[in-house]
Protein backbone atom coordinates (compact mmCIF):
# COMPACT_ATOMS: atom_id res chain seq x y z
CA UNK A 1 81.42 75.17 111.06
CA UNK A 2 81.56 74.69 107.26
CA UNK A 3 84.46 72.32 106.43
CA UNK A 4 86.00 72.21 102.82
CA UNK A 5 88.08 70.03 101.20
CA UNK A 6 89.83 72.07 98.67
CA UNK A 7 90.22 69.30 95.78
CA UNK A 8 86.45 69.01 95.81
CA UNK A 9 85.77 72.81 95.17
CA UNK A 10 86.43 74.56 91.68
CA UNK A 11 89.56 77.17 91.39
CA UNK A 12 87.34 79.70 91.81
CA UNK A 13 85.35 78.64 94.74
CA UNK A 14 88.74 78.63 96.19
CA UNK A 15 89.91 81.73 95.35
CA UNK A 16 86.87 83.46 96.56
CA UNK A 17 87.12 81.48 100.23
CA UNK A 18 91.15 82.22 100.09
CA UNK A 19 90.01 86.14 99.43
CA UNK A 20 87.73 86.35 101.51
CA UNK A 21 89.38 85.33 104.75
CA UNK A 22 92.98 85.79 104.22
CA UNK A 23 93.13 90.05 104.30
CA UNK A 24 93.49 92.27 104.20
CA UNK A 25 96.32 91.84 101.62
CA UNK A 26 99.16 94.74 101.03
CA UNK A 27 99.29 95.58 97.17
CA UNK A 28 101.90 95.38 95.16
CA UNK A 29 101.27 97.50 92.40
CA UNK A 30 104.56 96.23 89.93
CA UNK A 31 105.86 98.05 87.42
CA UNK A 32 108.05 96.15 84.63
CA UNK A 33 109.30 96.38 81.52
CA UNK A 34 109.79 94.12 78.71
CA UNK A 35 112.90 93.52 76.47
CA UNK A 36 111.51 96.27 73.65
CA UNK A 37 111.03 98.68 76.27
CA UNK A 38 107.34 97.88 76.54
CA UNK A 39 106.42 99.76 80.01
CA UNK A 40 103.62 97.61 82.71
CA UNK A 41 101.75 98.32 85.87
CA UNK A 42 99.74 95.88 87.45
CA UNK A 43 98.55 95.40 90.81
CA UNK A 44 98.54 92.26 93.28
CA UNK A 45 97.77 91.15 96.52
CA UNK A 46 99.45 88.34 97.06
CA UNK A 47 102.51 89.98 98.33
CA UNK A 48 104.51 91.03 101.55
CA UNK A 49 107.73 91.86 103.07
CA UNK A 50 109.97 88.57 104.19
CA UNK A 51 113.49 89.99 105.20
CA UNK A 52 115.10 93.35 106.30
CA UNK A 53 118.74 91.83 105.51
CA UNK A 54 118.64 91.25 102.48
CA UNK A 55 115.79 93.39 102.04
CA UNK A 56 113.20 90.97 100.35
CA UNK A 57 109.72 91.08 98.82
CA UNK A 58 108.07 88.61 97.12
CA UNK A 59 104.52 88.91 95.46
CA UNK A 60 102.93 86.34 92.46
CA UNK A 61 101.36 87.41 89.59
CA UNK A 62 99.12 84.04 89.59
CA UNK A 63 97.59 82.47 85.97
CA UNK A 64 94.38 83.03 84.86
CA UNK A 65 91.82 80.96 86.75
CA UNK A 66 90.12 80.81 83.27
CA UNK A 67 92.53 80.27 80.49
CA UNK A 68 95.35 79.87 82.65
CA UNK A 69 97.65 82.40 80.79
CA UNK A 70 100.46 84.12 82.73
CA UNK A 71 100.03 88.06 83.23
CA UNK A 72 102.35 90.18 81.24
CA UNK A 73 104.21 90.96 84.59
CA UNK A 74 105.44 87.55 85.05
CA UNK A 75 106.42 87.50 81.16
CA UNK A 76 108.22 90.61 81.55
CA UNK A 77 110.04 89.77 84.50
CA UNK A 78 111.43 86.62 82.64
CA UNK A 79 112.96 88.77 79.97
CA UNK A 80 113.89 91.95 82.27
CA UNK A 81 114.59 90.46 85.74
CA UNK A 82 113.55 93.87 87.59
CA UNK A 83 110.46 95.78 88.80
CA UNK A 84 109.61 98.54 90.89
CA UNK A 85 106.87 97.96 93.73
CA UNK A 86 104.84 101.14 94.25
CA UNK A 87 103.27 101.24 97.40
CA UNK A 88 99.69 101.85 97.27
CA UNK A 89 97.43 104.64 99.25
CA UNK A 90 93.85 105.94 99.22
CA UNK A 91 94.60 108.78 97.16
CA UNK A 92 95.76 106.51 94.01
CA UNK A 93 93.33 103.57 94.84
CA UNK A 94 90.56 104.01 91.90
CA UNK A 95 93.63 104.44 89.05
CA UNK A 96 95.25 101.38 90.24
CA UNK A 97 92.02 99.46 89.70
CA UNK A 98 91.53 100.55 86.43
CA UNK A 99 95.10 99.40 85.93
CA UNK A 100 93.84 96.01 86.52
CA UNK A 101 92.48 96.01 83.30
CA UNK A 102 93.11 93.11 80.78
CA UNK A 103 94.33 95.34 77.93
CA UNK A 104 96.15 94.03 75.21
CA UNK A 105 100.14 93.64 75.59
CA UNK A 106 101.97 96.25 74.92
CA UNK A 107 99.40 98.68 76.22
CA UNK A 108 100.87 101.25 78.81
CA UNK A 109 99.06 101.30 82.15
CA UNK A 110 100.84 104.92 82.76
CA UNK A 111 99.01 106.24 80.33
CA UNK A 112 95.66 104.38 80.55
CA UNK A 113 95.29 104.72 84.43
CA UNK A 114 97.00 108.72 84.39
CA UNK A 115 100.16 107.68 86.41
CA UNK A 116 103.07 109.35 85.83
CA UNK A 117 105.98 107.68 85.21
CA UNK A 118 109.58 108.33 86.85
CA UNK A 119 113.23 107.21 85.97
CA UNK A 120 114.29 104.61 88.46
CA UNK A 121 117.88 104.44 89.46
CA UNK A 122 119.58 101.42 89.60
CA UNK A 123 116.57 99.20 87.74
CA UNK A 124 115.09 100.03 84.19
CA UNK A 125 111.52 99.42 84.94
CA UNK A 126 110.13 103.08 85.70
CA UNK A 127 108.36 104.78 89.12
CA UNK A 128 105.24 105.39 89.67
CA UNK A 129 105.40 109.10 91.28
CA UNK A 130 102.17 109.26 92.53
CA UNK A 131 102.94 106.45 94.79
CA UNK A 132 103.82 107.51 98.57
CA UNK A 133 106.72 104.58 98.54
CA UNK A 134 108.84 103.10 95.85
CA UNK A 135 110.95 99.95 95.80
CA UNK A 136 113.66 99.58 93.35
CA UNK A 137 114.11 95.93 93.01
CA UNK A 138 116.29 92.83 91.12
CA UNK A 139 114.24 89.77 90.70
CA UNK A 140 116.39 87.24 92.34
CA UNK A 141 114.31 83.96 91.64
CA UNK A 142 110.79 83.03 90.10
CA UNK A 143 109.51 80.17 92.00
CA UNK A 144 106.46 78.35 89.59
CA UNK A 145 103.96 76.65 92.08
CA UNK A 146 101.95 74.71 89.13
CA UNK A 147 100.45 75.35 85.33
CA UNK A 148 97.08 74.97 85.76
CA UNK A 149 94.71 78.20 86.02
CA UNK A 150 94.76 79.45 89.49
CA UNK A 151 98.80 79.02 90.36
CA UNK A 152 101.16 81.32 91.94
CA UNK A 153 104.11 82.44 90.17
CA UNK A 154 106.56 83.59 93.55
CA UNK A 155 108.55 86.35 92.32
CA UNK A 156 111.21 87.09 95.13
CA UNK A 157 112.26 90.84 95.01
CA UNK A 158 115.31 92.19 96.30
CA UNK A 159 115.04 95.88 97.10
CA UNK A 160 118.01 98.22 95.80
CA UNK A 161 116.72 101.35 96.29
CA UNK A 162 113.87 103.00 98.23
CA UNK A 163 111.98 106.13 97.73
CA UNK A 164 109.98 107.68 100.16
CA UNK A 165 107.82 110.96 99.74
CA UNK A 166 108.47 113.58 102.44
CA UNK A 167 104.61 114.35 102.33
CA UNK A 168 104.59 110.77 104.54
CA UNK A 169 107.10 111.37 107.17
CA UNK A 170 107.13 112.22 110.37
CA UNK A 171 109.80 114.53 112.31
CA UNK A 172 112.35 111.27 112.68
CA UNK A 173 111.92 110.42 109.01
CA UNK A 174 109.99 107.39 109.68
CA UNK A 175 106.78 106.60 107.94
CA UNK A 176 103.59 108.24 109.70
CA UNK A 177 101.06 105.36 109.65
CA UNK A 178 98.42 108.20 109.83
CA UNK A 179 100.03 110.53 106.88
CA UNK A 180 100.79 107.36 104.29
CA UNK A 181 96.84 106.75 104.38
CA UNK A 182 97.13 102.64 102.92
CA UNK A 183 95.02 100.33 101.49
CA UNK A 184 94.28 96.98 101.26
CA UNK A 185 92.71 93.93 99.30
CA UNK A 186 89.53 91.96 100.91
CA UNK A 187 87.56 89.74 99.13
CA UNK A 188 85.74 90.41 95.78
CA UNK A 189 85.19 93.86 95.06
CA UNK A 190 85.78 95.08 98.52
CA UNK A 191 89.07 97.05 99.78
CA UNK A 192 89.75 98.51 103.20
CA UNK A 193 91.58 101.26 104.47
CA UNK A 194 94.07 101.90 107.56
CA UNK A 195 93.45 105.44 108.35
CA UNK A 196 90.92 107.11 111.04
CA UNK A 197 89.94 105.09 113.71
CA UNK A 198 90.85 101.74 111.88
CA UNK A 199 94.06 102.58 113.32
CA UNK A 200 95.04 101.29 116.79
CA UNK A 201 97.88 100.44 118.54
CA UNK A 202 99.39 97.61 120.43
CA UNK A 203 102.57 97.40 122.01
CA UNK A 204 104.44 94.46 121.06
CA UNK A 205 106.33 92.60 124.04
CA UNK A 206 109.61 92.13 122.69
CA UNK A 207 111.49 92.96 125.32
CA UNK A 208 109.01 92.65 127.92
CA UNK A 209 107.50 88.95 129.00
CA UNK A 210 104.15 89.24 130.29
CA UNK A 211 102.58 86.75 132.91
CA UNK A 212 100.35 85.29 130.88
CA UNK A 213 96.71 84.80 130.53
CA UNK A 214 97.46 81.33 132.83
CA UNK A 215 98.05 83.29 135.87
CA UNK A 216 94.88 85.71 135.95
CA UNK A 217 92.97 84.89 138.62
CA UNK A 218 90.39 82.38 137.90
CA UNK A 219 87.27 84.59 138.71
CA UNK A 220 88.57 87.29 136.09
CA UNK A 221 89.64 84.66 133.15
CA UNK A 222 86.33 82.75 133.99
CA UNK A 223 84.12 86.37 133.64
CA UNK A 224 81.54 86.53 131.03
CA UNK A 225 82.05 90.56 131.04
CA UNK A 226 85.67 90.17 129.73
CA UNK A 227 87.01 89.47 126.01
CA UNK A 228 89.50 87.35 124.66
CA UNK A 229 91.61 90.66 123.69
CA UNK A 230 90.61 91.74 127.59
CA UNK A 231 92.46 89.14 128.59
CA UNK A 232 95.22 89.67 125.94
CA UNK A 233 95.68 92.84 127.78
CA UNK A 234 95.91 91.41 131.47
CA UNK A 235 98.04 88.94 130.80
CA UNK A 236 100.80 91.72 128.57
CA UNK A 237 102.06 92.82 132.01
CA UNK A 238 104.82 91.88 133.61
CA UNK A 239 104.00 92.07 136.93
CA UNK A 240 101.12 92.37 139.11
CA UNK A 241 100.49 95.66 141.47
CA UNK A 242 102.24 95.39 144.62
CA UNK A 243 100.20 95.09 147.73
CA UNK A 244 101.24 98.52 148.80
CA UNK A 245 100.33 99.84 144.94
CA UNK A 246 96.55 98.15 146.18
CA UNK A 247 95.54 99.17 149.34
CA UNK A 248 96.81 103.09 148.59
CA UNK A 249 94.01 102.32 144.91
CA UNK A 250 91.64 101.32 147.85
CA UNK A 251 91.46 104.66 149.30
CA UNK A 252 90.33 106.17 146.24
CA UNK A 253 88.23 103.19 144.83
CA UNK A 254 84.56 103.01 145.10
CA UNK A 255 82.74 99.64 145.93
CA UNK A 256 80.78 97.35 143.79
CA UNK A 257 77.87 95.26 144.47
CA UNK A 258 78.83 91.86 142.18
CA UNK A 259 81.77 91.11 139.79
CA UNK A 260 79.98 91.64 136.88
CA UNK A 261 79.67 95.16 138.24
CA UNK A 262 83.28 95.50 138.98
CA UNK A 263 84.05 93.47 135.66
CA UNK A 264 82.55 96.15 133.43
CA UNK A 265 84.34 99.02 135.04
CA UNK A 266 87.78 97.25 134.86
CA UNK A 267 86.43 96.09 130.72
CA UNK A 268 85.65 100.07 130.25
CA UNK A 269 89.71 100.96 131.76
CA UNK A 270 91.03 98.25 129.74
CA UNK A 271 89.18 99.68 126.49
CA UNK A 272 90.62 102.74 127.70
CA UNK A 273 94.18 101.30 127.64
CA UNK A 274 94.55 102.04 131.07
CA UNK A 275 95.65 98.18 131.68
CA UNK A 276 97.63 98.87 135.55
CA UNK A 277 94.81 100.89 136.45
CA UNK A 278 92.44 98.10 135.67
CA UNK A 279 94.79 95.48 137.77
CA UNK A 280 94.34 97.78 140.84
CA UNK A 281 90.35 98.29 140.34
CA UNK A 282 90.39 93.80 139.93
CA UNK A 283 92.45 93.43 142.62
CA UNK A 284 91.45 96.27 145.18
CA UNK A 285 87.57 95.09 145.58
């Protein structure tokens, strides 16, 4: 394993390590404004979602790594402590790039990247429509981690007002996962995107308190056919089959030579999310 020590690498060396494992990143694509009325857009991925009550975001709009210049979001913010987060998708992906762009201050992102701007509210910074989800928010604190090129500027966000196209919901007004189509930051150039089959599901034990992968039988956790997510999924139930939930799976359950044999059958249910069903194969033979 490669080991770094950060204070012997340049900024960017570590920004490209950082990047490169730590995603993918949600993007905050900010909209300000600054005390003339100057309208920005700029995207970052440092940013996430901290507290439902009060409803918090926070992303930093870091300085250069170069000249070590603040972005014209974090100016803005100083002088007009609001800004609307705009949720990005696929469709909008390619314009928010451009967006990016190091133009002069003053420029209008709106109308260099073709977004179309929308009245907020309760916050003067404006909306951008094409964007499936909109946060109004008040800045509530600017946190500044250093002045050299390469630090974070922590702007913490709390959201008044939130705007969700209908085009994204499903029939209990929630947001589809499949419908909103989002994207995310990797490292470098590269992006990814949660739709298709990137999309899979795994249901979280909050009320539920599995046995844990400790008490698999030693033979199973031991197996070279099963995974470290196999596992995962063996040790998520509560409770084993019951003896009488075993020998009626016998009746039906064909035979296997070896383990491994058996193994791979029970790997191909779990796949399958067919978890109980793989218990009863495991414990049946």
């Amino acid at each position: 394993m490669l080991s770094l020590n950060p204070k012997e690498l340049t900024v960017a060396q570590v920004h490209q390590y950082l990047l490169g494992a730590v995603g993918p990143r949600p993007i905050c694509f900010a909209s300000t404004i600054d005390k003339n009325g100057n309208a920005n857009l700029a995207p970052f991925s440092f940013f996430n979602v901290f507290s439902a009550n009060p409803p918090i975001a926070v992303f930093s709009p870091a300085r250069s790594g170069r000249t070590g210049a603040t972005k014209d979001t974090y100016e803005n913010i100083k002088e007009v402590p609001e800004c609307v987060i705009n949720i990005v998708n696929y469709n909008m992906v390619h314009q928010t790039s451009l967006a990016s762009s190091p133009y002069p201050k003053g420029t209008s992102e709106f109308e260099k990247a073709g977004f179309t701007p929308l009245a907020s509210e309760k916050v003067k910074p404006f909306r951008v429509k094409e964007s499936p989800v909109q946060l109004e928010c008040k800045v509530n604190q600017v946190i500044e981690l250093g002045q050299e090129g390469g630090a974070g500027n922590l702007v913490i966000c709390e959201v008044v007002m939130i705007h969700v196209s209908e085009d994204v919901l499903d029939a209990n007004k929630l947001i589809d996962q499949h419908k909103i189509d989002l994207v995310a930051r990797m490292g470098g150039n590269w992006y990814c995107r949660a739709h298709g089959d990137a999309l899979f599901e795994i249901e979280k034990p909050l009320t539920t308190l599995g046995i844990g992968v400790d008490q698999i039988p030693a033979a199973i956790k031991n197996s070279n056919v099963f995974t470290g997510n196999n596992l995962g999924q063996l040790g998520n139930v509560e409770q084993l089959p019951t003896k009488e939930e075993i020998e009626s799976y016998k009746s039906t359950q064909k035979r296997f030579a070896n383990n491994d044999e058996l193994h791979k059958f029970a790997k191909t249910l779990l796949e399958g999310g067919k978890v109980k069903e793989a218990w009863l194969a495991l414990l049946a033979n």
